[in-house]
C-alpha atoms as a PDB file:
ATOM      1  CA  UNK A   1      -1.140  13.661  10.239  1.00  0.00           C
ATOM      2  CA  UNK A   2      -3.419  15.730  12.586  1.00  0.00           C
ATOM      3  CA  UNK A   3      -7.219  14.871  13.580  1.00  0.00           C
ATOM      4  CA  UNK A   4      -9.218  16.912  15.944  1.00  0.00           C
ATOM      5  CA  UNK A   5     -11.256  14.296  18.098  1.00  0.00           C
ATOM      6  CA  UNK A   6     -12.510  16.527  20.421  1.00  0.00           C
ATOM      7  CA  UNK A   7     -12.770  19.957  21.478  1.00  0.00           C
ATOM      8  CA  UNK A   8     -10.308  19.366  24.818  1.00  0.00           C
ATOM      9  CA  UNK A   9      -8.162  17.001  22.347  1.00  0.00           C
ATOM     10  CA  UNK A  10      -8.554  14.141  25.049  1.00  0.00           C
ATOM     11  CA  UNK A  11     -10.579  10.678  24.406  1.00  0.00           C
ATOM     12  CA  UNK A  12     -11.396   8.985  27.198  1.00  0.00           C
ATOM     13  CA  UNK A  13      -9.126   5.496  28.005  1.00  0.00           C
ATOM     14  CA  UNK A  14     -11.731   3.252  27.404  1.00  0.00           C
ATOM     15  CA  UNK A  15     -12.137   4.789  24.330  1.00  0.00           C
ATOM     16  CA  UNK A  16      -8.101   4.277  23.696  1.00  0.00           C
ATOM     17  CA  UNK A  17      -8.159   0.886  24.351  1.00  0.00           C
ATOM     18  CA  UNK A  18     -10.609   0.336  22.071  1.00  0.00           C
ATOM     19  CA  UNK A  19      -8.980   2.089  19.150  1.00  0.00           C
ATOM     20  CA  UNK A  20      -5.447  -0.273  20.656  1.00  0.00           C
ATOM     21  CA  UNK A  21      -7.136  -3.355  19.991  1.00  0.00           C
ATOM     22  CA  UNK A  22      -8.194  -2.420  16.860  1.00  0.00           C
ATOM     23  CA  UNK A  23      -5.160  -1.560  15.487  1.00  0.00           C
ATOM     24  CA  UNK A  24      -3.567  -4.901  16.827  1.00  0.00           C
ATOM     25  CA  UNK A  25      -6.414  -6.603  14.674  1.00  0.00           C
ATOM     26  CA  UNK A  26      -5.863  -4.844  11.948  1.00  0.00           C
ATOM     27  CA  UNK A  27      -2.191  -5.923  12.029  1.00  0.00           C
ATOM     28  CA  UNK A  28      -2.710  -9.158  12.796  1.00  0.00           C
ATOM     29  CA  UNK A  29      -4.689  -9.051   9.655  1.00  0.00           C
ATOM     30  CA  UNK A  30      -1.773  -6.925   7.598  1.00  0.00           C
ATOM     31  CA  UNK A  31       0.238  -9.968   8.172  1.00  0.00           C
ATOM     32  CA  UNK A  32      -1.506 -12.168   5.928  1.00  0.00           C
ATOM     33  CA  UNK A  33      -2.714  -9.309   3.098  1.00  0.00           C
ATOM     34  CA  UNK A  34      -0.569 -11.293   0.630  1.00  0.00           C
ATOM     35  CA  UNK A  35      -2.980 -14.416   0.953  1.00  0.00           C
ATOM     36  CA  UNK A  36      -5.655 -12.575  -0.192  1.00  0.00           C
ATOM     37  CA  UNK A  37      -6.490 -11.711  -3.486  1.00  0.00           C
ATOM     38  CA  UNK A  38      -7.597  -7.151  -2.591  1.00  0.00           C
ATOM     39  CA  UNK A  39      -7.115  -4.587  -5.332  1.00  0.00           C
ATOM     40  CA  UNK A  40      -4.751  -1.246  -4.632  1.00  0.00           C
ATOM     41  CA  UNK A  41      -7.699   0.607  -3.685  1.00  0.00           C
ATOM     42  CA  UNK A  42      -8.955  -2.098  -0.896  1.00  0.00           C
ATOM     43  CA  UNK A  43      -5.285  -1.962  -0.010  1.00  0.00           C
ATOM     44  CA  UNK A  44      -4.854   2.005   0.842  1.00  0.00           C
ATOM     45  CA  UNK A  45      -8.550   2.277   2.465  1.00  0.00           C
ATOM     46  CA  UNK A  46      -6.580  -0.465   4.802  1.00  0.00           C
ATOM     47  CA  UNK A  47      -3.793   1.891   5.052  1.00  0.00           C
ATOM     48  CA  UNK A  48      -5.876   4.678   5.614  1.00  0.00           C
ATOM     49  CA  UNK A  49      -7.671   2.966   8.481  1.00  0.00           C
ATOM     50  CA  UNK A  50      -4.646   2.094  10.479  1.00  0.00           C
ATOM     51  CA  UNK A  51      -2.975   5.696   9.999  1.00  0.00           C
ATOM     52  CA  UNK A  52      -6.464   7.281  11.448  1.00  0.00           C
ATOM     53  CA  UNK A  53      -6.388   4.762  14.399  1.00  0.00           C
ATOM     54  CA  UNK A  54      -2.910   5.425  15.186  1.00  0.00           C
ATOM     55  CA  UNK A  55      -3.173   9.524  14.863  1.00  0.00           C
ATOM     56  CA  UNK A  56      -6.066   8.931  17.418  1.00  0.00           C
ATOM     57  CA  UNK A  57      -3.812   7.671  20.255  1.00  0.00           C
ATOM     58  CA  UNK A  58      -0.491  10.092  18.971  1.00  0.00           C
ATOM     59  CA  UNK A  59      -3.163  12.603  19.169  1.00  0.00           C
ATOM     60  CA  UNK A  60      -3.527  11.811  22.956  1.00  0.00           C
ATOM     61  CA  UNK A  61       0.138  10.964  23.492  1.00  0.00           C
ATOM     62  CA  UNK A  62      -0.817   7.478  23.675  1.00  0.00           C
ATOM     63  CA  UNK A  63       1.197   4.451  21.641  1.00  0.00           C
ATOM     64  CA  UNK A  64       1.577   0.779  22.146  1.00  0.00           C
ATOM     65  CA  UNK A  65       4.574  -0.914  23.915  1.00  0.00           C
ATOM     66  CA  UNK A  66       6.094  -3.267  21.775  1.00  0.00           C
ATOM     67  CA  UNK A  67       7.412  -5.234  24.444  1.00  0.00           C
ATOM     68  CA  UNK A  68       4.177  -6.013  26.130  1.00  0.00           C
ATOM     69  CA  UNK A  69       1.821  -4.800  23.219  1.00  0.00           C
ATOM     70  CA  UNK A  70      -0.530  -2.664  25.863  1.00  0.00           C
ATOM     71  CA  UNK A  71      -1.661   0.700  25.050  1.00  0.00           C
ATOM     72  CA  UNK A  72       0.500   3.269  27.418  1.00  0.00           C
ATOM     73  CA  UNK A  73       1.541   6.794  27.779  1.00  0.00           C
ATOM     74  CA  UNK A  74       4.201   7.832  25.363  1.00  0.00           C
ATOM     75  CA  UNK A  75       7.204   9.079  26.228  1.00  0.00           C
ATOM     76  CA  UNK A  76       8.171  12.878  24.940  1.00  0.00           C
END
């Protein structure tokens, strides 16, 4: 999957961070989909959501370390 952000292709860290924590939200939310009583559509705009967040910090070479689950460079 490929997005185009920004003309120079870079967001700005803040930015990054932001778009981190959301996708540890979403997540944390993932977890506990099965409690909850969505349809297949609700389901795939959720998948959707976190594939667009995460293309936003691939897009940047960004990812986040599963060790200490912070938003860092990613390694080529």
């Amino acid at each position: 999957m490929s997005l185009v952000h920004s003309p120079e292709n870079k967001i700005a860290r803040p930015i990054l961070q932001a778009v981190a924590n959301a996708i540890k939200a979403l997540e944390t939310v993932a977890g506990s989909l099965a409690e909850h009583e969505i349809g297949r559509e609700d389901d795939e705009q959720f998948t959707i959501a976190k594939r667009l967040l995460w293309s936003i910090l691939e897009s940047n070479s960004y990812t986040i370390d599963i060790d200490t689950n912070r938003l860092c460079k990613a390694i080529d």
